[in-house]
Protein backbone atom coordinates (compact mmCIF):
# COMPACT_ATOMS: atom_id res chain seq x y z
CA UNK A 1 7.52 13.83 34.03
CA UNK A 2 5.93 10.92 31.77
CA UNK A 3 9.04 7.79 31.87
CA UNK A 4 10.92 7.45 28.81
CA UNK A 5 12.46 4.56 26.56
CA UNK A 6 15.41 4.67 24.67
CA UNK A 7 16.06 2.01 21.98
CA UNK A 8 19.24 2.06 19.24
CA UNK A 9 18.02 0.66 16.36
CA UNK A 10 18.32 0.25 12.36
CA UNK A 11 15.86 1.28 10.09
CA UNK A 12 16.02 -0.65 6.52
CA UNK A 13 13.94 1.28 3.56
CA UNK A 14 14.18 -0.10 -0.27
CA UNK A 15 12.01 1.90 -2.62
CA UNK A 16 10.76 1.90 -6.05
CA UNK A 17 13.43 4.01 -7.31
CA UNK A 18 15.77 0.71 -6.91
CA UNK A 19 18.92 2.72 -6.10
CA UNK A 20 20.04 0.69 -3.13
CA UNK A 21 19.17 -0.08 0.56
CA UNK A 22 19.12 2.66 2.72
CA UNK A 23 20.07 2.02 6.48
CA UNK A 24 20.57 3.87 8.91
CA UNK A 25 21.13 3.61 12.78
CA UNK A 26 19.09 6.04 14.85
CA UNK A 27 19.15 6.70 18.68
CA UNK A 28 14.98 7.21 20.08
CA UNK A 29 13.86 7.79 23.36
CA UNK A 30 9.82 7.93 23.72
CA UNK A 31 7.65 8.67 26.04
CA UNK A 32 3.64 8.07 26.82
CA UNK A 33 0.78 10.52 27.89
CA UNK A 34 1.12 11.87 25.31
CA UNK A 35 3.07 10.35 22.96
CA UNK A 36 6.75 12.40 22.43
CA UNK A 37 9.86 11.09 20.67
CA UNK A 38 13.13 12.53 20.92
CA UNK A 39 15.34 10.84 18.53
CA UNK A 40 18.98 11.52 16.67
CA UNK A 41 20.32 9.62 13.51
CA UNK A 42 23.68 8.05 14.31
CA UNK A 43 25.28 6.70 10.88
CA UNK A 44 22.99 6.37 7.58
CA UNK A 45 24.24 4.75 3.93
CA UNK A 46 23.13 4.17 0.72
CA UNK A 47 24.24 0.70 -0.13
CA UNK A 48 23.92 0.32 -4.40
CA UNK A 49 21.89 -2.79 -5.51
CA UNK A 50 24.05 -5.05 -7.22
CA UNK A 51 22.62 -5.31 -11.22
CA UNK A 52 21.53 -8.47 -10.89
CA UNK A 53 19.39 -7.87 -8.25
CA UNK A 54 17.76 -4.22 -9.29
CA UNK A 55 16.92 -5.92 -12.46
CA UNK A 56 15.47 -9.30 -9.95
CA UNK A 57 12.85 -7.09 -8.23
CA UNK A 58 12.06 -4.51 -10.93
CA UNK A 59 11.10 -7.67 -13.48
CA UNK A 60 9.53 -9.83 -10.03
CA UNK A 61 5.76 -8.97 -10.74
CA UNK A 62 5.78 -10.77 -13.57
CA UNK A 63 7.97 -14.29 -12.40
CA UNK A 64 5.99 -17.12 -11.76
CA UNK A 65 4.85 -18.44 -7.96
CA UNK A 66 8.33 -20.28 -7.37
CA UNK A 67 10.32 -17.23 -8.42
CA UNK A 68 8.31 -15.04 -6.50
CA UNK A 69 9.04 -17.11 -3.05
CA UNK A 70 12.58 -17.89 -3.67
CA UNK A 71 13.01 -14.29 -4.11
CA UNK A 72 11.17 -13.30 -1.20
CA UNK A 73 13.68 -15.38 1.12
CA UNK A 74 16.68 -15.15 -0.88
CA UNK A 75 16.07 -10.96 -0.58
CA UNK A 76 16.34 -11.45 3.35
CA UNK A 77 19.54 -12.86 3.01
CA UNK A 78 20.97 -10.30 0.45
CA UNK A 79 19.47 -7.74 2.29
CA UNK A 80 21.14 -9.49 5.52
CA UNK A 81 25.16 -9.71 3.99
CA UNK A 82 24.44 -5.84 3.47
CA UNK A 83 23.65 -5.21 6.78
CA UNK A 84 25.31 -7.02 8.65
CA UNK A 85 28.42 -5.14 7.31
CA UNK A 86 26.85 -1.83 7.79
CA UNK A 87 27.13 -3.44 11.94
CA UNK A 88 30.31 -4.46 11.66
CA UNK A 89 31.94 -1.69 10.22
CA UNK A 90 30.23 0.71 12.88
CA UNK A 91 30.66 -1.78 15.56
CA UNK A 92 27.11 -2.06 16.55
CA UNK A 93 24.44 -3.97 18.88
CA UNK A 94 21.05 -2.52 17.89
CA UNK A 95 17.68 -3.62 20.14
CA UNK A 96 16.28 -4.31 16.44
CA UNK A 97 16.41 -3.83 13.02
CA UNK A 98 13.11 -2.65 11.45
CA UNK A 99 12.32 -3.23 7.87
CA UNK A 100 9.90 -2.07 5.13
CA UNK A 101 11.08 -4.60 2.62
CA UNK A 102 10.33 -4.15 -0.90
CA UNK A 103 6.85 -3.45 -2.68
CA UNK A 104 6.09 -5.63 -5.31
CA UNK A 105 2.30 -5.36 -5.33
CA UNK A 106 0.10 -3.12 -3.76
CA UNK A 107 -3.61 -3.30 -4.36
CA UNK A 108 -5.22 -2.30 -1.24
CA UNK A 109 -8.94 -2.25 -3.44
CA UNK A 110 -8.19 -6.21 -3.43
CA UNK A 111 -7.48 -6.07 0.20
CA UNK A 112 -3.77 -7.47 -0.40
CA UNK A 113 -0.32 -5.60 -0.47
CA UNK A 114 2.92 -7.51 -0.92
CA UNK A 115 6.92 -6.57 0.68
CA UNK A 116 9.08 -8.85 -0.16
CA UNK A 117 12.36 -9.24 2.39
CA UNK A 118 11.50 -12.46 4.59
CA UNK A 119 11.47 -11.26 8.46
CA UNK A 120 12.44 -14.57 10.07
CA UNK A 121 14.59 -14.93 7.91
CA UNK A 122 16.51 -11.56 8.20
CA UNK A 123 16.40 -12.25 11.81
CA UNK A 124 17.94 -15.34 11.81
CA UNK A 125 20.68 -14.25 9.44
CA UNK A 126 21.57 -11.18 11.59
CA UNK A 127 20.89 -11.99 15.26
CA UNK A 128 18.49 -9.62 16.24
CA UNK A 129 15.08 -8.73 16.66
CA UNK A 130 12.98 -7.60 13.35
CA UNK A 131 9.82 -5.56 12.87
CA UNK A 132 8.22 -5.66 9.19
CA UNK A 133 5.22 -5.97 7.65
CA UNK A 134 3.81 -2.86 8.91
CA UNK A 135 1.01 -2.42 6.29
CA UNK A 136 -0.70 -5.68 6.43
CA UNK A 137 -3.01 -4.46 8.91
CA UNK A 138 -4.15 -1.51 8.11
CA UNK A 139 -5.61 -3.10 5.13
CA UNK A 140 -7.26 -6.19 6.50
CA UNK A 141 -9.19 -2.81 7.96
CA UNK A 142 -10.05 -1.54 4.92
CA UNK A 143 -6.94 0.79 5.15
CA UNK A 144 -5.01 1.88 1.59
CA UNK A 145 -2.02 0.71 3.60
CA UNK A 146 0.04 3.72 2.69
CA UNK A 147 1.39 6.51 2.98
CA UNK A 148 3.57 5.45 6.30
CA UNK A 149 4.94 8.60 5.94
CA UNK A 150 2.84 10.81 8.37
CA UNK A 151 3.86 9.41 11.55
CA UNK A 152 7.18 10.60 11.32
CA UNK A 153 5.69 13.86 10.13
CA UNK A 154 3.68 13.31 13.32
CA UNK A 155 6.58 12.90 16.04
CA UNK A 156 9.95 13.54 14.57
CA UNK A 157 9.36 16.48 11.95
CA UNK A 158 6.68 18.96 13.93
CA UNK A 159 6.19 22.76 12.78
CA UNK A 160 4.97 22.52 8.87
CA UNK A 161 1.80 22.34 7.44
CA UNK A 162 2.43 19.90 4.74
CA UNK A 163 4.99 17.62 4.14
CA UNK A 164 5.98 16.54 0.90
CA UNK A 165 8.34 13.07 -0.23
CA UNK A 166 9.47 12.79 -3.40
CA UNK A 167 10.60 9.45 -3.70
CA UNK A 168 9.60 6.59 -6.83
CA UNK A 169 6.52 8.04 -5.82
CA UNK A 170 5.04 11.27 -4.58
CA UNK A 171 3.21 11.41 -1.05
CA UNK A 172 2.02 14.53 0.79
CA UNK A 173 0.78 14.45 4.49
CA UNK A 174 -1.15 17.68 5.69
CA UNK A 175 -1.22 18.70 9.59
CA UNK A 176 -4.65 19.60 9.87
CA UNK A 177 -4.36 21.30 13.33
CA UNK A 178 -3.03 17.78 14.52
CA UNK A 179 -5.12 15.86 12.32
CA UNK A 180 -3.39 14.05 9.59
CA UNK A 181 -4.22 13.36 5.64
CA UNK A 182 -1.74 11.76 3.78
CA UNK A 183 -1.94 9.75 -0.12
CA UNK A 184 0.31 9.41 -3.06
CA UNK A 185 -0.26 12.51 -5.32
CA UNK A 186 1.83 11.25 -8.45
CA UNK A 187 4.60 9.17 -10.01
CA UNK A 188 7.94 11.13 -9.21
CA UNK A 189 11.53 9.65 -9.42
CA UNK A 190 10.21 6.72 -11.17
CA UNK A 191 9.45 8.51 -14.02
CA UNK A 192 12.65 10.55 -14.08
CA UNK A 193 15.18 7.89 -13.68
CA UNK A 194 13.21 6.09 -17.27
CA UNK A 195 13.44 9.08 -18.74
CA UNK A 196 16.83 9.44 -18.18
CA UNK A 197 17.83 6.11 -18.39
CA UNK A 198 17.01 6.56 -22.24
CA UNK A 199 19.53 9.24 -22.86
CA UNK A 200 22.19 6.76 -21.37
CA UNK A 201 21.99 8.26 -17.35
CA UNK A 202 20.75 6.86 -14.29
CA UNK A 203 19.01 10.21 -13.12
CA UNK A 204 18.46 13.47 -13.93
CA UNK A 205 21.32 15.24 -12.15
CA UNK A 206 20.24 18.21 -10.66
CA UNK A 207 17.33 18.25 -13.41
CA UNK A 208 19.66 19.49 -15.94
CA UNK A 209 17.90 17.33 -18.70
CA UNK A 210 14.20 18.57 -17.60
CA UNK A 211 15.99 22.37 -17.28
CA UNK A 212 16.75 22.09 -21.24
CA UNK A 213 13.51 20.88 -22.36
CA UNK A 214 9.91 22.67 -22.61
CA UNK A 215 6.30 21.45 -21.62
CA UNK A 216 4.51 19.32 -24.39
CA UNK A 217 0.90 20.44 -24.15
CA UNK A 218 -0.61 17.12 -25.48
CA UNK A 219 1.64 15.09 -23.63
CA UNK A 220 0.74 16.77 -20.04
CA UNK A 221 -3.19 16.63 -21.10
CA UNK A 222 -2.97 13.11 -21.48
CA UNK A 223 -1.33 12.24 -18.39
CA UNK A 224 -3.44 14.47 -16.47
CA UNK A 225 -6.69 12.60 -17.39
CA UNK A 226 -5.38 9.56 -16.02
CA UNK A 227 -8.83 8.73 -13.40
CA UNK A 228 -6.31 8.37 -10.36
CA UNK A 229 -5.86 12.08 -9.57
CA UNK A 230 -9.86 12.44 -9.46
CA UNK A 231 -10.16 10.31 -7.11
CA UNK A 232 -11.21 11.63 -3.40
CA UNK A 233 -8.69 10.68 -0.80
CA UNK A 234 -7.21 8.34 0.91
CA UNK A 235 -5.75 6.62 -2.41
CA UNK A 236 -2.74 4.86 -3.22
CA UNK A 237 -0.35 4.32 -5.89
CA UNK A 238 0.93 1.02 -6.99
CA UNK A 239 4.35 0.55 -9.21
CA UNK A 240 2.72 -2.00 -11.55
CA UNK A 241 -0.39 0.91 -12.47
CA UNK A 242 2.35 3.62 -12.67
CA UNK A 243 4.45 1.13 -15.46
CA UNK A 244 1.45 0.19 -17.22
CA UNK A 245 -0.60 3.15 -17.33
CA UNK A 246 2.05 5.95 -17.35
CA UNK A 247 5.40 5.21 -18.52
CA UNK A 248 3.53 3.74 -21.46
CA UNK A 249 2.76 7.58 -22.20
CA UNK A 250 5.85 8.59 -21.91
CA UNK A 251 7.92 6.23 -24.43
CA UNK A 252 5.64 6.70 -27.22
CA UNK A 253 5.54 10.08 -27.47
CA UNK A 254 7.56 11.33 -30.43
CA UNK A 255 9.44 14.46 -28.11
CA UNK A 256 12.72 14.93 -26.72
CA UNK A 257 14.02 13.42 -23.63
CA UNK A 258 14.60 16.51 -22.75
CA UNK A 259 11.19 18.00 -23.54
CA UNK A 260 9.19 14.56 -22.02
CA UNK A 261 11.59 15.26 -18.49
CA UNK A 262 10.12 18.75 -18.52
CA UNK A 263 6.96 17.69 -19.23
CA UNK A 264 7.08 15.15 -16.21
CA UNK A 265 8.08 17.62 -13.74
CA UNK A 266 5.37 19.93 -14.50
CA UNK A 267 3.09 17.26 -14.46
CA UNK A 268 4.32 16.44 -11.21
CA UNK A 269 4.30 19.86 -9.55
CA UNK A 270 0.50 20.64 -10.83
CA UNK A 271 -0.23 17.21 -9.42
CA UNK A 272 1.50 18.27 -5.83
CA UNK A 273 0.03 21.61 -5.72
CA UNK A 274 -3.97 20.34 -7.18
CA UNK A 275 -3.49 17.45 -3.96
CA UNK A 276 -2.81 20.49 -1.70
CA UNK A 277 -5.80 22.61 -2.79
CA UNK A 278 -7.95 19.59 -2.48
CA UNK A 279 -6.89 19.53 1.32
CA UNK A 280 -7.25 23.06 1.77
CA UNK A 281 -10.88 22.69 0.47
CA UNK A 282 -12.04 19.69 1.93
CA UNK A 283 -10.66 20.36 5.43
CA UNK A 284 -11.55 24.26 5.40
CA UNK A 285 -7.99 24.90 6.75
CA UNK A 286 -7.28 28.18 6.31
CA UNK A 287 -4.05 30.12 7.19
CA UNK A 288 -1.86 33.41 6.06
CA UNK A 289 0.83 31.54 4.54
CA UNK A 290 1.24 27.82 5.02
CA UNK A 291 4.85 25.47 5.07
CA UNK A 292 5.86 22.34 3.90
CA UNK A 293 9.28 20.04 4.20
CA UNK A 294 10.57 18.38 1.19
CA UNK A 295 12.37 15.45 1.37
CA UNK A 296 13.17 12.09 -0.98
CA UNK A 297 15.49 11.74 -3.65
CA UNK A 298 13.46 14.70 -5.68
CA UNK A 299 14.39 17.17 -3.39
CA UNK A 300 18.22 17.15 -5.16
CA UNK A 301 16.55 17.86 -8.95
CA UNK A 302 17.13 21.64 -9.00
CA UNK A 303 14.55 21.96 -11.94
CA UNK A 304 11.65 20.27 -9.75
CA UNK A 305 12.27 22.12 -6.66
CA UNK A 306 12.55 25.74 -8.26
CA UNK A 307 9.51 24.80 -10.57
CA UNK A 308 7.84 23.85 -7.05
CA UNK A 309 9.00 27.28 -5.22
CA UNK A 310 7.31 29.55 -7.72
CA UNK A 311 3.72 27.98 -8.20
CA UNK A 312 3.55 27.54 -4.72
CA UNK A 313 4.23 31.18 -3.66
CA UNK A 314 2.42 32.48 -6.71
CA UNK A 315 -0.69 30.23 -5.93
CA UNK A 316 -0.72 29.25 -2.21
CA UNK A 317 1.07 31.43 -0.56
CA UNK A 318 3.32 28.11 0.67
CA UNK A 319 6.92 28.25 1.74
CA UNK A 320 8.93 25.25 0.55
CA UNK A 321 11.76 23.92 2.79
CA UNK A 322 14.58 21.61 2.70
CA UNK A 323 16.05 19.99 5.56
CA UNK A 324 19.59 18.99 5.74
CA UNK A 325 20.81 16.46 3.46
CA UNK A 326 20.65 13.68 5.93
CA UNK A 327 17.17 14.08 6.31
CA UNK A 328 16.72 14.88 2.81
CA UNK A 329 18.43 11.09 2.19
CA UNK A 330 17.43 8.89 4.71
CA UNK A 331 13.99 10.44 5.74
CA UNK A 332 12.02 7.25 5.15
CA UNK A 333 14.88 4.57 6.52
CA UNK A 334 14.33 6.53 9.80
CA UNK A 335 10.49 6.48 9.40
CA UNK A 336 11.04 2.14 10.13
CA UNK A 337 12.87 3.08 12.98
CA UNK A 338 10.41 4.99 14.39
CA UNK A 339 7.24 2.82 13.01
CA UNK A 340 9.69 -0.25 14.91
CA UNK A 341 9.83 1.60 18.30
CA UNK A 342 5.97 2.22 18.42
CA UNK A 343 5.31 -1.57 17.46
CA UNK A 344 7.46 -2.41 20.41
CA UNK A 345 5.95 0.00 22.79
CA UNK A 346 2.25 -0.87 21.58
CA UNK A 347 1.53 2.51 20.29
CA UNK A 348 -0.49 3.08 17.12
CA UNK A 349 1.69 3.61 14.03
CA UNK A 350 -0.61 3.59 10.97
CA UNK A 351 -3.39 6.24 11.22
CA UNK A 352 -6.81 5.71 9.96
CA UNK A 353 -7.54 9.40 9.25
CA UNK A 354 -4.33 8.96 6.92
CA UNK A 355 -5.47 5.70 5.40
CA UNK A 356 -9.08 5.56 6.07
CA UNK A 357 -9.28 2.14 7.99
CA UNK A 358 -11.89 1.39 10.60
CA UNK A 359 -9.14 2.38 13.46
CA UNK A 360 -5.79 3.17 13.79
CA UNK A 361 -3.59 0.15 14.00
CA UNK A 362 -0.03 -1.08 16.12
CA UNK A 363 1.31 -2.53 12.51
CA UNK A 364 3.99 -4.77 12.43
CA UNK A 365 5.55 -8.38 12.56
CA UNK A 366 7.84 -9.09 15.07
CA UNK A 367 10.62 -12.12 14.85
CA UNK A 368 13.29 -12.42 17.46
């Protein structure tokens, strides 16, 4: 029997969505020859973004050079006061804490992507060890950087075909009999919480507004001819393209909210299922009937998920399934835990059949 590892650690995930810092504490014990991970989540929470600081990184990108590196340190620290009462009020001594920090650029074409959330810094403030930075790598190899995603599909989630977050933005990893494809297929919550945000909510509960609306035909043509969903994969999606080149779209057309919602959700799901025909194609992967897990903050919009269900029976033949809530919620908090525990045991963590770098890569910085 191959020796094991166990590490208790926390796992730190702030995406584009902006609705908080999700930690959680996670229990992992790995072993080598071949890689296995057995692994439980402990405790896991949600902790809101103060106003001052959702509206800090959402307006970031476009702060001067000072701004940017105040806010890259002062982050850590905020990022730090919220932690470190996550530890105290759950008593805990974790080996590390790893962190994905916060995109604020991402242009892998220009070889560069940018997470804000200091790492010595956060280690200094907390007292323990922190892993970060775990895309930098990949795309010094000529990597995209992104999706993460697929080695958690990889060692924590096996049995589906396809695997599907539906976070600020959309991502779908395929299990190609054990190899792995993985890219962004579309802006997702991102869209919805703007949308919604301009009938006076800050999401689409259960989908209810995209539920009332209908599909505006000129609206969904448009978006769909945006050159990013022609593109082969791997690809990428970066916040600043997605606010410049489609929300634009969306506020000036002259529909409802209700009707634009709608129209975003079928944009997304023809999106999803298009990226999954694509693999199909390209890989020759053939099967009876295929599966996929849904997870992200999507996975709770009724609307989306139904409208999901019935093109993918009705054209694929694909099974969509949720996990449990937990999983549902903190799916990509316990993805740093993970991506932490390989960087510590030297193990690859970002693959280049996902990314399409020269070689897989052991991403991350480590501070103690």
């Amino acid at each position: 029997m191959a020796a094991t590892k166990t590490y208790q650690a926390l796992g730190l995930m702030s995406g584009s969505s902006l609705d908080g810092l999700d930690v959680v504490h996670c229990l992992m014990e790995i072993s080598r020859d071949p890689v296995a991970v057995s692994w439980k989540l402990l405790a896991g929470e949600t902790l809101p973004f103060s106003d001052l600081w959702t509206r800090r990184l959402a307006n970031l990108p476009q702060q001067s050079a000072m701004s940017f590196a105040q806010t890259n340190v002062y982050f850590s620290y905020y990022m730090a006061e919220l932690v470190n009462d996550f530890i105290s009020r759950h008593n805990l001594k974790p080996d590390f804490i790893a962190s994905h920090g916060h995109t604020i650029f991402h242009y892998p074409d220009k070889r560069f992507t940018t997470q804000i959330g200091d790492g010595g810094a956060l280690a200094a403030a907390t007292g323990f060890p922190v892993v970060c930075n775990f895309r930098t790598q990949d795309i010094a190899l000529n990597g995209e950087g992104t999706p993460l995603a697929p080695a958690a599909d990889r060692y924590l989630f096996p049995g589906y075909d396809f695997y599907l977050n539906l976070g600020g933005i959309a991502n779908i990893t395929a299990n190609i009999d054990g190899k792995y494809i993985a890219f962004d297929t579309a802006p997702a919550n991102q869209i919805f919480n703007a949308l919604a945000q301009l009938s006076g909510a800050d999401y689409d509960l259960n989908g209810q507004l995209a539920a009332n609306g209908k599909v505006l035909p000129d609206l969904a043509e448009a978006l769909s001819q945006n050159n990013y969903y022609q593109k082969p994969y791997p690809k990428s999606l970066d916040n600043q393209w997605i606010r410049q080149q489609v929300l634009p779209l969306y506020y000036e057309y002259p529909g409802s909210v209700e009707d634009r919602m709608c129209t975003a959700v079928q944009q997304l799901v023809d999106e999803t299922i298009r990226a999954i025909k694509t693999i199909l194609h390209q890989e020759a992967f053939n099967k009876d009937r295929y599966r996929m897990l849904v997870t992200g903050g999507g996975a709770f919009n009724l609307f989306l998920v139904k409208t999901l269900k019935e093109k993918a029976m009705t054209e694929l033949d694909l099974e969509i399934v949720l996990p449990e809530k937990n999983i549902i919620d903190f799916k990509e908090a316990i993805l740093m835990v993970l991506l932490g525990v390989l960087r510590m045991e030297n193990l690859p963590n970002c693959f280049a059949s996902v990314t399409g770098a020269k070689r897989d890569t052991v991403g991350g910085a480590v501070y103690l």
